[in-house]
Protein backbone atom coordinates (compact mmCIF):
# COMPACT_ATOMS: atom_id res chain seq x y z
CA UNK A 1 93.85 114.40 102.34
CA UNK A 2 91.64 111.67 100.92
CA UNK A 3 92.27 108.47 99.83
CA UNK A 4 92.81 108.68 96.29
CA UNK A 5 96.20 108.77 94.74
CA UNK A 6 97.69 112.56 95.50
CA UNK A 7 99.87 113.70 92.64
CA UNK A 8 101.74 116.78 92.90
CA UNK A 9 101.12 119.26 95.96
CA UNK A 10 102.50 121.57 97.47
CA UNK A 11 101.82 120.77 101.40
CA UNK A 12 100.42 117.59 102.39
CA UNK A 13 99.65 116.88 106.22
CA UNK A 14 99.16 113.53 107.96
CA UNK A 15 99.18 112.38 111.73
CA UNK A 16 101.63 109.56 110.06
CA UNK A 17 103.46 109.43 107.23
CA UNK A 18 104.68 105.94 105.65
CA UNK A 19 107.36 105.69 103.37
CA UNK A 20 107.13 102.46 101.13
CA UNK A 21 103.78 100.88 100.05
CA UNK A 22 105.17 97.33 99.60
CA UNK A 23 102.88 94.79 102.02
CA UNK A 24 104.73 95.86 105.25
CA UNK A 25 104.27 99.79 104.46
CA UNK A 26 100.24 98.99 103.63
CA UNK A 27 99.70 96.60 106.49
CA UNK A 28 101.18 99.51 108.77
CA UNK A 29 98.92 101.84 107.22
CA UNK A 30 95.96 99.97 108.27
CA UNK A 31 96.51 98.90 111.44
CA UNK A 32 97.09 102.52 112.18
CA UNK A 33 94.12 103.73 110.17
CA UNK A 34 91.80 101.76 112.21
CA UNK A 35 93.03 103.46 115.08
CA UNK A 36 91.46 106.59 113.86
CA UNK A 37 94.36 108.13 113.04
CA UNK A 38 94.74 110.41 109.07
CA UNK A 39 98.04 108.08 107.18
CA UNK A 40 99.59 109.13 104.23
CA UNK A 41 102.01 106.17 102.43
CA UNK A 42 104.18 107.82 99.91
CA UNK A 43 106.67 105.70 97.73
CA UNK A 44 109.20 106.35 94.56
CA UNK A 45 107.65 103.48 92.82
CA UNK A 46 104.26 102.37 91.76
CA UNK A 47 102.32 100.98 94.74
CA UNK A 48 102.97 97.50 95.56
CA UNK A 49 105.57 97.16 92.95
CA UNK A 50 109.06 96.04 94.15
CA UNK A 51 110.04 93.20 96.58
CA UNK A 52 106.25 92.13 97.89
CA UNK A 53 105.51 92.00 94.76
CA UNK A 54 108.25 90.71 92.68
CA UNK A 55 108.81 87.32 95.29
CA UNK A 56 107.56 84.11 95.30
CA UNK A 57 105.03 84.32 98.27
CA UNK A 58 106.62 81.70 100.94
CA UNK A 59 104.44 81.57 103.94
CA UNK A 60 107.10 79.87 106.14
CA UNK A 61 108.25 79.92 109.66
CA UNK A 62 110.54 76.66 109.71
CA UNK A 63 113.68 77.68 108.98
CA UNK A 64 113.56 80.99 110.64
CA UNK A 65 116.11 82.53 113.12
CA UNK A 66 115.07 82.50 116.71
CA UNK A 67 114.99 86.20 116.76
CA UNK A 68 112.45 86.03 113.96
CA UNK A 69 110.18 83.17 115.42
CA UNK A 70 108.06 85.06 117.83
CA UNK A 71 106.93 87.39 114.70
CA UNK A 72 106.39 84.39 112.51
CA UNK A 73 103.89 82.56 114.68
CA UNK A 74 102.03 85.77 115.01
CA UNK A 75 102.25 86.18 111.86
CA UNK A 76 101.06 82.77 111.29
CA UNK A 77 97.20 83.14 113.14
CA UNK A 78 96.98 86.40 110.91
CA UNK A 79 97.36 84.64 107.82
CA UNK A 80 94.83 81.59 108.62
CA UNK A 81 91.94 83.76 109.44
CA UNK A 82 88.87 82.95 106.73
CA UNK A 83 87.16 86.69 106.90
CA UNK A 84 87.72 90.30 108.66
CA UNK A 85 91.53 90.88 107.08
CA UNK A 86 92.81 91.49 103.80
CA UNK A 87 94.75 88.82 104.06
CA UNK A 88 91.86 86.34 104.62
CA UNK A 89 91.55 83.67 101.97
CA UNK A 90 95.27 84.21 100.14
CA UNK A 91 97.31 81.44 102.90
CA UNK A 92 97.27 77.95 101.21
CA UNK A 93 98.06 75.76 103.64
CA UNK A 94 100.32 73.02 101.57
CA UNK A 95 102.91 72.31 103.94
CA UNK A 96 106.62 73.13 103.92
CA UNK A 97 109.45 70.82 103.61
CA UNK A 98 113.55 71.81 103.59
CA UNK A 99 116.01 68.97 102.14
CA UNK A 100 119.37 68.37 103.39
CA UNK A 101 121.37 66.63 101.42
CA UNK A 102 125.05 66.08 103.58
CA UNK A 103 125.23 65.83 107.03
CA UNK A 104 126.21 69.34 107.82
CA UNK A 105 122.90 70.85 106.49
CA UNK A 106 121.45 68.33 108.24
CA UNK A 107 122.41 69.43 111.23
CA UNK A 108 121.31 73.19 110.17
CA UNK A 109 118.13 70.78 110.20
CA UNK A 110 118.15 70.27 113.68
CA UNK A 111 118.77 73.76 114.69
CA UNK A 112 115.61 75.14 112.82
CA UNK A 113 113.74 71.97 114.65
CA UNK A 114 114.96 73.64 118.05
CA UNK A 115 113.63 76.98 117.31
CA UNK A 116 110.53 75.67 116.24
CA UNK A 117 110.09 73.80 119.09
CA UNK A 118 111.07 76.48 120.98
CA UNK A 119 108.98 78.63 119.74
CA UNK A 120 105.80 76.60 120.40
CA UNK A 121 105.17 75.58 117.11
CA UNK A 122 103.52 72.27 116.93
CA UNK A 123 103.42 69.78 113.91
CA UNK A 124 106.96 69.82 112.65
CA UNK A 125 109.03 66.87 111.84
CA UNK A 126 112.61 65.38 110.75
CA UNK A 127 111.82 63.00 107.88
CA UNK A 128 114.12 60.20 106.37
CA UNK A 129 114.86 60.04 102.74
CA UNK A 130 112.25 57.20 102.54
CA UNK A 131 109.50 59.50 104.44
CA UNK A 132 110.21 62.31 102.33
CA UNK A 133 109.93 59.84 99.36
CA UNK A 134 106.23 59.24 100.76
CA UNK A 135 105.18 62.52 101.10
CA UNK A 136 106.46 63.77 97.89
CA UNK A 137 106.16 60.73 95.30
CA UNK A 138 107.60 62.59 92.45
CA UNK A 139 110.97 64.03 93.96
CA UNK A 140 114.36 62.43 93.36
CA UNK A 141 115.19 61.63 97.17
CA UNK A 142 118.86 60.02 96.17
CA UNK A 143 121.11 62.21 97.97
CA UNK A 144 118.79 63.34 100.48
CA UNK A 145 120.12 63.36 104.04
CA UNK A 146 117.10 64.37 106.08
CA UNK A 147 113.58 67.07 105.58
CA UNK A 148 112.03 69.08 108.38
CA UNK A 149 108.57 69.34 107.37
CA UNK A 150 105.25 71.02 108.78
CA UNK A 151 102.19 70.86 107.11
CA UNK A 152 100.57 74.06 108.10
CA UNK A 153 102.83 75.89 106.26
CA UNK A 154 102.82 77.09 102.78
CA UNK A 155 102.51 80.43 100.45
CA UNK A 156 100.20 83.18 98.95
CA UNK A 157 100.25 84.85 95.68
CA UNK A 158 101.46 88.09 95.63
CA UNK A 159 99.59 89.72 92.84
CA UNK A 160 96.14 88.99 94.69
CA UNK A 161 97.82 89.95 98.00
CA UNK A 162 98.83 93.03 96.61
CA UNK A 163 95.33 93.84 95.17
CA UNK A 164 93.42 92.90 98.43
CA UNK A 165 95.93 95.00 100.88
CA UNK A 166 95.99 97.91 98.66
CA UNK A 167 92.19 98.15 98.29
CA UNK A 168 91.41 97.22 101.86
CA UNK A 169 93.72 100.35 102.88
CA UNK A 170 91.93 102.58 100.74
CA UNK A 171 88.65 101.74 101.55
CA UNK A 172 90.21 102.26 105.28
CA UNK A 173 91.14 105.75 104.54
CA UNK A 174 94.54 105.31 103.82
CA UNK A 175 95.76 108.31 101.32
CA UNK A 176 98.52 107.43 98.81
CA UNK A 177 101.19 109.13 96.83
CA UNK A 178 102.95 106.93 94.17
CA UNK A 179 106.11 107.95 92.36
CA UNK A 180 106.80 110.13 95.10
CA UNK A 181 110.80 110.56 95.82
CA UNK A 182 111.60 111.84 99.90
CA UNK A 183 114.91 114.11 98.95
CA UNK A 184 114.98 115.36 102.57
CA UNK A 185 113.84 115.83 106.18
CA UNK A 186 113.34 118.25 109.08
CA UNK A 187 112.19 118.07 112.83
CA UNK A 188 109.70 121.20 112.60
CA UNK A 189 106.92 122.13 115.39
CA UNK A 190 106.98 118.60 116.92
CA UNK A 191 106.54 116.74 113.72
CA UNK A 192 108.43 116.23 110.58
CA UNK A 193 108.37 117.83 107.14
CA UNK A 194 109.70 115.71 104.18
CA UNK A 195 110.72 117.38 101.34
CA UNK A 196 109.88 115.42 98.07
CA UNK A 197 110.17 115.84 94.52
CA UNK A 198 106.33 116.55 93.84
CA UNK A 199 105.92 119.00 97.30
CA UNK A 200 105.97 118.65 100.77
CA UNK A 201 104.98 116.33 103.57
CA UNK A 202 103.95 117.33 107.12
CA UNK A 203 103.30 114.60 109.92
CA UNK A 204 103.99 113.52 113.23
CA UNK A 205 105.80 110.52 113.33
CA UNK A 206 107.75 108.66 110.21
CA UNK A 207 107.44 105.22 109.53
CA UNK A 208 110.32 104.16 107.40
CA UNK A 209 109.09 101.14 105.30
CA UNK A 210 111.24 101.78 102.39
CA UNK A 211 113.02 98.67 101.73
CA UNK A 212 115.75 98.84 99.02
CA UNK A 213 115.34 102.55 100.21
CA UNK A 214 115.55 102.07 103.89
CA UNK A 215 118.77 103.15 104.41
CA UNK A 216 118.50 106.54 102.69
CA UNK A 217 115.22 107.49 104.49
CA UNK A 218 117.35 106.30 107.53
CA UNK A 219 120.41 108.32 106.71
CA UNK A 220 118.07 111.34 106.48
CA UNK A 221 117.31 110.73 110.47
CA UNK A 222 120.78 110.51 111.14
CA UNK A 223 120.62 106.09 111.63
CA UNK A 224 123.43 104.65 109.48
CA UNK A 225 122.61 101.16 108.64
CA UNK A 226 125.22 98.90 106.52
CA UNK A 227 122.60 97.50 104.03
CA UNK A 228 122.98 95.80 100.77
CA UNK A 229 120.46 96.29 98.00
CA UNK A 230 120.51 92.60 95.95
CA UNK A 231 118.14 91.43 93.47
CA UNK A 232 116.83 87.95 94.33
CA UNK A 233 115.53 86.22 91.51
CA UNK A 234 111.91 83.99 90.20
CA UNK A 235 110.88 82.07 87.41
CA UNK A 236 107.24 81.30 87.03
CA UNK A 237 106.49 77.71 84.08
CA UNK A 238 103.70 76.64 82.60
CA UNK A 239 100.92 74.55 84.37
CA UNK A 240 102.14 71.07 84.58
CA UNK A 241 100.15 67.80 84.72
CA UNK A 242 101.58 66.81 88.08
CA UNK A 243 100.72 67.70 91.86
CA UNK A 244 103.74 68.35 93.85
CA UNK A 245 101.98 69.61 97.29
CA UNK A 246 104.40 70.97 99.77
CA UNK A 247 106.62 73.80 99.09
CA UNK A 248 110.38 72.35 98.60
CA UNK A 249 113.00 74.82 99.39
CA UNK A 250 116.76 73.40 99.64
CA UNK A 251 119.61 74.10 102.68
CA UNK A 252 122.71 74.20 100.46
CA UNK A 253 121.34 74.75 96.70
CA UNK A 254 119.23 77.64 96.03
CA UNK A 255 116.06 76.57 95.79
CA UNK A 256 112.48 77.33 96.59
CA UNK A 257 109.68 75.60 94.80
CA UNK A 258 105.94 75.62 94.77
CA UNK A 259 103.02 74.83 93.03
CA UNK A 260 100.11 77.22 92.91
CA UNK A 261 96.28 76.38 92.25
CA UNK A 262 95.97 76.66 88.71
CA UNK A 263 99.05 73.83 88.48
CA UNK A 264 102.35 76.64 87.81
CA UNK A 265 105.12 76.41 89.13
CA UNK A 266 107.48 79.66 90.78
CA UNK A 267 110.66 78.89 91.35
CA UNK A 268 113.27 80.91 93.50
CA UNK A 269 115.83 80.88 96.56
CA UNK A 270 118.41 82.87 96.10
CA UNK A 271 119.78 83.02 92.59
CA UNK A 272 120.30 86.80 91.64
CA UNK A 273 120.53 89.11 89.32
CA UNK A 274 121.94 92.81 88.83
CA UNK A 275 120.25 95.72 91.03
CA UNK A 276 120.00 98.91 89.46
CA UNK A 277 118.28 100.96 93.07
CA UNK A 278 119.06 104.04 91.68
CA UNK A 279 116.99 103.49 88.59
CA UNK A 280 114.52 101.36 90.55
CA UNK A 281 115.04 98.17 88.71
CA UNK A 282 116.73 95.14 88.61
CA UNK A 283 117.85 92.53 85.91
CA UNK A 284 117.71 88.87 85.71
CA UNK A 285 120.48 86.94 84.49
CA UNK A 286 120.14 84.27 82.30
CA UNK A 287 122.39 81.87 83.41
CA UNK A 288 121.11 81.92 86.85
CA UNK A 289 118.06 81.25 85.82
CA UNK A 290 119.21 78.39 84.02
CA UNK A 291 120.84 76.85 87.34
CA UNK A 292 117.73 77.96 89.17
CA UNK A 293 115.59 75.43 86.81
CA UNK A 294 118.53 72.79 86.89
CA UNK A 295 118.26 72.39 90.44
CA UNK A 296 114.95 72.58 90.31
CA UNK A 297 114.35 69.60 87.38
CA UNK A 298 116.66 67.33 89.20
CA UNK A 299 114.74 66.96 92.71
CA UNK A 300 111.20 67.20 90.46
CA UNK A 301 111.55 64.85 86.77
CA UNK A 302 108.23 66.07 86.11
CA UNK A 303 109.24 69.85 84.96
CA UNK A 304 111.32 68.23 82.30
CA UNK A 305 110.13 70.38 79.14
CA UNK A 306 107.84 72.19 81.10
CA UNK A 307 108.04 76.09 79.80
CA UNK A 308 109.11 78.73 81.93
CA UNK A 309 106.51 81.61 80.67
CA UNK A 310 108.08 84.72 82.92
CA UNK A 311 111.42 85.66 84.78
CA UNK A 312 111.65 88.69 87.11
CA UNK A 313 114.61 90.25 89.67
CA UNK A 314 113.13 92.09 92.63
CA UNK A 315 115.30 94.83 94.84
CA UNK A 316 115.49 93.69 98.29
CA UNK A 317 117.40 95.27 101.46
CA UNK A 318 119.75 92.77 102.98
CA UNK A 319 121.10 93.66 106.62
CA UNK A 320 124.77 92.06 107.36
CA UNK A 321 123.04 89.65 109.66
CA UNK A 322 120.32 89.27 107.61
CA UNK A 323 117.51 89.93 110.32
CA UNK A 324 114.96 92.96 110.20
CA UNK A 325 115.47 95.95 111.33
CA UNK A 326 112.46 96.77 113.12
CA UNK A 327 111.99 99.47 115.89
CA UNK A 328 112.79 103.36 116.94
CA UNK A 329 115.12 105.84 115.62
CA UNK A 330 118.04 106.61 117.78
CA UNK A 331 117.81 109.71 116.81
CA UNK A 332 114.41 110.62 116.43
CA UNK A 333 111.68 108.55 118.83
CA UNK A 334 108.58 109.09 116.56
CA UNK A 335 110.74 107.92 113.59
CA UNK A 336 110.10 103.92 112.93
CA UNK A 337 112.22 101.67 110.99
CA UNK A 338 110.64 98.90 109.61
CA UNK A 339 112.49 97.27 106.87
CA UNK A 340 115.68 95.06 105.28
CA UNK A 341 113.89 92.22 105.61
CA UNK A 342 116.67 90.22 103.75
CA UNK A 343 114.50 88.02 101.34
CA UNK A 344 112.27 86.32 103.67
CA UNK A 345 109.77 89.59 105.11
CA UNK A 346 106.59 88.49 103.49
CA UNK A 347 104.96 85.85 106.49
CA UNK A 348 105.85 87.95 108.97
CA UNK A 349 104.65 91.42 107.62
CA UNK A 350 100.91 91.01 109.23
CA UNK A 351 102.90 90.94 112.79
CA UNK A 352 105.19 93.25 111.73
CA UNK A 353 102.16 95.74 110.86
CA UNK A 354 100.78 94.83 114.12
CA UNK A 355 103.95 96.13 116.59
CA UNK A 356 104.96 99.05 114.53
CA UNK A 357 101.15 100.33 114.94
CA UNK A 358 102.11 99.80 118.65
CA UNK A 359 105.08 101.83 118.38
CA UNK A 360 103.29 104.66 116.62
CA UNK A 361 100.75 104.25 119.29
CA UNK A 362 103.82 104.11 122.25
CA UNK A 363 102.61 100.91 123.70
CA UNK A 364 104.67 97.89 124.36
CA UNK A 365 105.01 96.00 121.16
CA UNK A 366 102.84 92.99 121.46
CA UNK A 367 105.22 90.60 119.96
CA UNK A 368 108.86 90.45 121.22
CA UNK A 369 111.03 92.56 118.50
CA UNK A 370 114.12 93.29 120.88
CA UNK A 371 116.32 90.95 118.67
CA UNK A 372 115.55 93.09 116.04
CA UNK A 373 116.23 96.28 116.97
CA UNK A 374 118.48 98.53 115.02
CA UNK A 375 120.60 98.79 118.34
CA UNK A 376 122.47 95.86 117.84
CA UNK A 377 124.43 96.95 114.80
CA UNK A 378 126.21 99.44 117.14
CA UNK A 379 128.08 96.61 118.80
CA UNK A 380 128.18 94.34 115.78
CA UNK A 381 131.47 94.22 114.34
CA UNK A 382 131.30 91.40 111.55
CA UNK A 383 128.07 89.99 109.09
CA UNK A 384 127.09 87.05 110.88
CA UNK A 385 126.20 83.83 108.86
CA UNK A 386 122.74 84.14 106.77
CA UNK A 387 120.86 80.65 106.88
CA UNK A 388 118.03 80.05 104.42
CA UNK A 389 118.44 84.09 103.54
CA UNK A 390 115.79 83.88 100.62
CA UNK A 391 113.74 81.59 102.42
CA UNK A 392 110.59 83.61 101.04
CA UNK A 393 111.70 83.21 97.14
């Protein structure tokens, strides 16, 4: 095995073998690489071609879950570091802010306050309408209710991510096979073999970073997970003439906004279109887009007549609780889930990259994952509540 794309084989053997190459799947790979260890990341797509690609690139952790907060402050060092990681260089700090606009999202306000105080996380604030008015001189701020705002956070772009992770892995020693379908699986000798439409796979332990396809790969160890394939959707406009700073995402309409570098503007947060996971695809809808930009043009006057250029629909996993399900098979010990990350997985992947590799390794994870784990779905008899469930659009 080497570390240029494999196309068909017949047997193909790995000390670890990763299914899905989005930014989770690659991260993995090189954390475990660097270990010393021979990885393998197979995938049904192109690489780096579905949900890590196809989002907005939020780099949030207000507005998290508590069970998600310990990852996302990890998470958060990873992404700030200048040099040594592929990541290094892609975080723009521009701050964060979330708009409430009645009372009762305000109060959904003061519960992502508490978990970010909770978890340590310094430099966030409740803002009035006036404050926010302050910070953000070109947003409408009639209606507004009350912002929670941190400066440090903010987003990446996910074409440049996907170029840096991808080569950093090879360069690592990372092998890859794109367009590569796992039909099946067997516990042989220890290990695994997957079967797949272009040969076979042999390896020790699994890591399951599928996403839309989690569930299958799952199914295939015997772990039945109820998880929804939806198709979150993004516009991307024209550079404007105006500097909106923080990223603006919405409690109760679905909206992210940001501005990247060269003055464009991708808009998201939860509008969707139609998933087509057999076929690998997914389709905008028009009309959503249109409400997408509506909400979007009446908090910022300034992308009045501004162009959108491109539209896109990713396929994401959504759990019913819409957490992660991160951790061991019940079935199978040295098979890892990592994946249905629900529309907000791209901050935390670094940490997430970090604790599998433990896993794989059989060391305690070194961020806490237990509320997480795909054990709780065995006592879990309804879909809880999602808040802010494509937080990353």
């Amino acid at each position: 095995m080497n570390a240029n794309n494999i196309r068909d084989f017949n047997v193909v053997s790995a000390d670890v073998i990763i299914v899905g190459s989005g930014l989770v799947g690659v991260l993995i790979a090189i954390n475990i690489a660097l270990e010393g260890r021979r990885v393998l990341v197979c995938d049904r797509s192109e690489l780096f071609s579905q949900a890590s690609a196809l989002n907005a690139g939020g780099v949030r952790r207000i507005g998290r879950s508590k069970e998600e907060m310990p990852l996302a402050m990890a998470a958060h060092d990873l992404w700030r570091k200048t040099s040594g990681t592929p990541l290094a260089g892609a975080f723009n700090a521009v701050g964060h802010l979330i708009l409430a606009e009645t009372d009762d999202e305000a109060e959904t306000l003061h519960v992502h306050l508490k978990n970010a105080r909770d978890a340590g996380m310094g430099r966030v604030e409740l803002m009035s309408a006036a404050q926010i008015s302050n910070r953000v001189p070109g947003l409408h701020t009639n209606g507004l209710t009350l912002g929670l705002f941190t400066p440090d956070d903010g987003y990446a772009e996910p074409d440049g991510v996907g170029q840096s992770v991808i080569q950093a892995a090879i360069e690592t020693g990372v092998g890859f096979s794109a367009q590569t379908n796992v039909t099946g699986l067997a516990s042989i000798n220890g290990g695994f073999e997957l079967e797949t439409d272009r040969g076979k796979l042999r390896c020790a332990k699994i890591v399951n970073a599928a996403g839309y396809g989690g569930s299958a790969i799952a199914g295939l160890a015997g772990d039945d997970f109820r998880v929804e394939t939806r198709a979150p959707i993004a516009l991307e406009t024209a550079a404007a003439d105006v500097a909106l700073g923080p990223v603006v995402q919405t409690v109760g309409r679905r909206l992210t906004l940001k501005q990247v570098r060269d003055g464009r503007f991708l808009i998201g947060g939860g509008h969707r279109g139609v998933p087509y996971p057999d076929e690998g695809r997914a389709e905008s809808i028009s009309d959503e887009e249109e409400q997408n930009l509506a909400t979007a043009r009446s908090l910022l006057g300034a992308l009045d007549g501004v162009e959108v250029t491109k539209s896109w629909a990713g396929l994401e996993a959504y759990s019913t609780d819409g957490l992660p399900i991160i951790g061991r098979s019940a079935k199978h010990p040295d098979i890892i889930h990592a994946f249905a990350f629900s529309g907000h997985g791209f901050q935390i992947a670094p940490a997430v990259a970090q604790v599998v590799a433990d896993l794989v390794a059989e060391r305690e994870p070194r961020t806490d994952i237990s509320g997480l784990a795909a054990e709780r779905f065995s006592t879990q008899d309804a879909a809880a509540d999602i808040m802010l469930e494509e937080g990353d659009q």
